[in-house]
Structures are given as C-alpha cells and as structure tokens.
Protein backbone atom coordinates (compact mmCIF):
# COMPACT_ATOMS: atom_id res chain seq x y z
CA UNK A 1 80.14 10.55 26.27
CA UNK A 2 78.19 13.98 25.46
CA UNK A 3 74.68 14.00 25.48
CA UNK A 4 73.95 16.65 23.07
CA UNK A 5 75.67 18.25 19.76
CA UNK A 6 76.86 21.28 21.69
CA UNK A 7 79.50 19.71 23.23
CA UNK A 8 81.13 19.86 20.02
CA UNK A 9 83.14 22.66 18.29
CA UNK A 10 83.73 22.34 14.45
CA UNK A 11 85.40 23.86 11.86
CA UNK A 12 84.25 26.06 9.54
CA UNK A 13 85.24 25.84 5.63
CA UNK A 14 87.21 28.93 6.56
CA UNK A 15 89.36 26.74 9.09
CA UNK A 16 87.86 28.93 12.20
CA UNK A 17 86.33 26.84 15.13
CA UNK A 18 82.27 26.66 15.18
CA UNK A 19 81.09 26.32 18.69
CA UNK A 20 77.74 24.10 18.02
CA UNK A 21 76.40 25.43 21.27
CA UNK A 22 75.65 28.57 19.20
CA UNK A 23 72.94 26.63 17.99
CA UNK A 24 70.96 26.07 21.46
CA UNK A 25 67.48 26.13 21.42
CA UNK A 26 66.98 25.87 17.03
CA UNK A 27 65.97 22.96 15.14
CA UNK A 28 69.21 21.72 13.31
CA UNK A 29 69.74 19.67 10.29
CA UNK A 30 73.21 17.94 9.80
CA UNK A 31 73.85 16.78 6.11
CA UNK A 32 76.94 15.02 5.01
CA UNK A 33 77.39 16.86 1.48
CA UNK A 34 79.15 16.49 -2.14
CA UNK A 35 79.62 18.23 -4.63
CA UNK A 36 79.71 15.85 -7.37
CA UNK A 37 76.64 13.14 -6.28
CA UNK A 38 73.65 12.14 -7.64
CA UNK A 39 72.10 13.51 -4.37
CA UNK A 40 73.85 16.58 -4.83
CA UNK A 41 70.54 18.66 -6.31
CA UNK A 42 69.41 18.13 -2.99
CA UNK A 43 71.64 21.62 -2.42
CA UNK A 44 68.44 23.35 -3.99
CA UNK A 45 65.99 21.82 -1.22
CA UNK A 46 68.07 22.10 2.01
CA UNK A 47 68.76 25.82 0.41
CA UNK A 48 64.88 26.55 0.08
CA UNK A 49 64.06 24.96 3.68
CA UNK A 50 66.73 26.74 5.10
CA UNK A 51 65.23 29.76 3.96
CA UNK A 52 61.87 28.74 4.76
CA UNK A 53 62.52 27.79 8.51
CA UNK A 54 65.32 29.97 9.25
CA UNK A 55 63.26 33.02 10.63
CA UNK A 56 61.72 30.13 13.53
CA UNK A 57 65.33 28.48 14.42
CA UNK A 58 66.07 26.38 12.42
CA UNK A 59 69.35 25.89 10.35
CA UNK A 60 71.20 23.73 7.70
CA UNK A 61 75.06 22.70 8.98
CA UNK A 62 76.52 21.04 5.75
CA UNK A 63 79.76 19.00 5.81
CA UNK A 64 81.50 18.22 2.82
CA UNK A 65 82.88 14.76 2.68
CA UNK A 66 85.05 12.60 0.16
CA UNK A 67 84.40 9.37 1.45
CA UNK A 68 81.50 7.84 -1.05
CA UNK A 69 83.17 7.22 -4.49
CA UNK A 70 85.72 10.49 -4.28
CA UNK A 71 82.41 12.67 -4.83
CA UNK A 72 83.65 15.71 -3.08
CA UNK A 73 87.27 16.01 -4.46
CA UNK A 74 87.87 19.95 -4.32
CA UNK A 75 88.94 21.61 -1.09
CA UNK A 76 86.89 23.68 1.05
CA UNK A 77 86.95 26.87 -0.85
CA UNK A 78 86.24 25.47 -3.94
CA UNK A 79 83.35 23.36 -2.41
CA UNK A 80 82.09 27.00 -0.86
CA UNK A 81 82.38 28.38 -4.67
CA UNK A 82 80.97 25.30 -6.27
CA UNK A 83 77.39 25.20 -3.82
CA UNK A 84 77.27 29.20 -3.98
CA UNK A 85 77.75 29.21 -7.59
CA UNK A 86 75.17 26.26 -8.36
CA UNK A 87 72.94 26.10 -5.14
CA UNK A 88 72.77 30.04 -4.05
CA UNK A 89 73.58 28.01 -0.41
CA UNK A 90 74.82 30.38 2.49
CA UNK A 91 74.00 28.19 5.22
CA UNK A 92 77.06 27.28 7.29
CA UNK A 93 79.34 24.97 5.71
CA UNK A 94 82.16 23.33 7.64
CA UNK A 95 85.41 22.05 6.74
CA UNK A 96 85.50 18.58 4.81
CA UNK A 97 84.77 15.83 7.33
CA UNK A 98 85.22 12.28 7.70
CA UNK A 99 82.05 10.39 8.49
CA UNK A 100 83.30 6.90 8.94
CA UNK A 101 86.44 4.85 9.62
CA UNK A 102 89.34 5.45 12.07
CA UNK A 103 89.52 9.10 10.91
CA UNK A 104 86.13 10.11 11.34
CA UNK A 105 85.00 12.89 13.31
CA UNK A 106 84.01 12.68 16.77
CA UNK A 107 81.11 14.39 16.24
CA UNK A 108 79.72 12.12 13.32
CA UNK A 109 80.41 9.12 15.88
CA UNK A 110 78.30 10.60 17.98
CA UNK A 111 75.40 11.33 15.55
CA UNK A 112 75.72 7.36 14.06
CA UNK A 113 74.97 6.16 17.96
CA UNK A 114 72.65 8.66 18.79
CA UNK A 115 70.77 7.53 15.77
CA UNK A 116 71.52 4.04 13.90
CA UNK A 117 70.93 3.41 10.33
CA UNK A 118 68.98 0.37 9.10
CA UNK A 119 69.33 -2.28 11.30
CA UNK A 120 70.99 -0.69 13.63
CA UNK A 121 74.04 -0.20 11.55
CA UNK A 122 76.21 2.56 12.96
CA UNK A 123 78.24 3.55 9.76
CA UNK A 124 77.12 6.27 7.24
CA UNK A 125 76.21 4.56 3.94
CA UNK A 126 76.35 6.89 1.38
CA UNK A 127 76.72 11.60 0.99
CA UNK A 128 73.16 13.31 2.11
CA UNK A 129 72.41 11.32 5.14
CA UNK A 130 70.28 13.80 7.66
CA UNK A 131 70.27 13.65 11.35
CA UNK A 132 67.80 16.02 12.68
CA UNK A 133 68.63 17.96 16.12
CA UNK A 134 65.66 19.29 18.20
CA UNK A 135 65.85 22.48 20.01
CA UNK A 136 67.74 20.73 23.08
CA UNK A 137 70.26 19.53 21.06
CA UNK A 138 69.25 15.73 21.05
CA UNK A 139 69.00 13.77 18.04
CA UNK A 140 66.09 12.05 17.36
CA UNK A 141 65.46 10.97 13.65
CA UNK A 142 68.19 9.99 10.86
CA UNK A 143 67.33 10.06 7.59
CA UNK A 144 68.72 8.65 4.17
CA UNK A 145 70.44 9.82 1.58
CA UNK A 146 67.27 9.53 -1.08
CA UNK A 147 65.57 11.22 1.63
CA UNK A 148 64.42 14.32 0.20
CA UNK A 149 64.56 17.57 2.10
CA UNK A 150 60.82 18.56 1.75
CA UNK A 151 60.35 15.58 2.78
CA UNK A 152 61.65 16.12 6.20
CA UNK A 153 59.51 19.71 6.69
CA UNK A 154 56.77 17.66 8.74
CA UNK A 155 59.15 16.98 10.90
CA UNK A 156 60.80 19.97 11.27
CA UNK A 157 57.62 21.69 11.47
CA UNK A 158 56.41 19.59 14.27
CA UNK A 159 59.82 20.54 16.39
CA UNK A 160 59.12 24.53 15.76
C-alpha cells in the first residue's frame, strides 16, 4: 500500500503521464472537478489561491470527473477549453478520473483511506471534494464539496 501520493503517476488532460513525485516537498490540493456543477464557481477560488500560494509550493491538481449527475460530460480538451475560457485556470489538470466504484482510480482509493469522509465513509459523495497533501506527501485533512477554497487558506498557510 503506498504511503504517500508520489507513488502515483497520472495522466495529464493531454494523455501524457504526470509523475506526482514532481510535487515533493509543496503543499498540494487535489479537487475532483466539473464543469457543469453548482460547485463549479469554485474554479474562480482554487484559481486565485493557486495564484496566491504558488510562489511558496503550493499547487492545485484538478481532475475532471463524470460521476455526480453526468456534470462533467465533455472530454478532456473541451474541459481544458471550458475552465480556461470561464475560470482563467492553468493549474494542472489531469485526464477525467473515476473517483468511486470498481473503475476508480487507484490513486483516489488511496486518498478516500488516507482520509474518510463523514463517518468514516470511504466513498466520494459529490464533484469538489479537497484532500489536502502536506509537503511530505501525506494527507491529512479532506474537505467537502461546499467547502470553499478560501476557506481552506488557514490551512494551507499553516503547512507553508
């Protein structure tokens, strides 16, 4: 079982492999996105926090998904246009992801027992769940979807 996210390589929107060990020693939030969500304006305060933080290591990984109410139905270029277009976003956006179920990705199993939902539940409930990543790659807080990004920066501040 790995013990940290950079065990894991993901794809990009662009279809090439991410190595998330590029992202040793930076603060890193994870955000399941869509496109088409009531959460989705959220785009506008992971954008501004990304810019905020980035300069002190820390980063935004978004991946797209389609499995809350067919909210993210386009395919990864169009999902690239669509939070460009609307959301100015150019932090790293991967290729659309499974969160849950027998397809999901490996690496979103791993964030779900790292750090359990309400209850302890271990399944993503809804698009714009947060896992934050401290600098050695652990994950230590999960946030939900109404969660609002500036609502996070103490957090992120404190991990700096």
């Amino acid at each position: 079982m790995p013990s940290t996210i950079y065990e894991f390589d993901m794809p990009l929107n662009n279809g090439q492999k991410k190595s998330l060990a590029d992202y040793k020693q930076q603060v890193v939030l994870i955000v399941n996105t869509a496109s088409k969500c009531g959460f989705t304006p959220q785009y506008t305060g992971l954008q501004a926090m990304h810019e905020k933080f980035k300069d002190r290591g820390f980063e935004v990984l978004g991946f797209p998904c389609d499995q809350f109410g067919h909210q993210e139905p386009g395919d990864d270029s169009e999902i690239e246009q669509f939070c460009s277009l609307n959301y100015n976003v150019d932090f790293p956006l991967f290729k659309k992801t499974d969160v849950n179920g027998k397809n999901a990705s490996p690496f979103f199993d791993f964030l779900k027992s790292e750090a359990p939902g309400l209850l302890g539940s271990k399944s993503i409930k809804w698009n714009f769940t947060k896992f934050l990543v401290n600098r050695d790659g652990k994950v230590i807080a999960r946030y939900a979807p109404k969660t609002k990004p500036e609502d996070i920066e103490k957090d992120i501040e404190k991990l700096l």
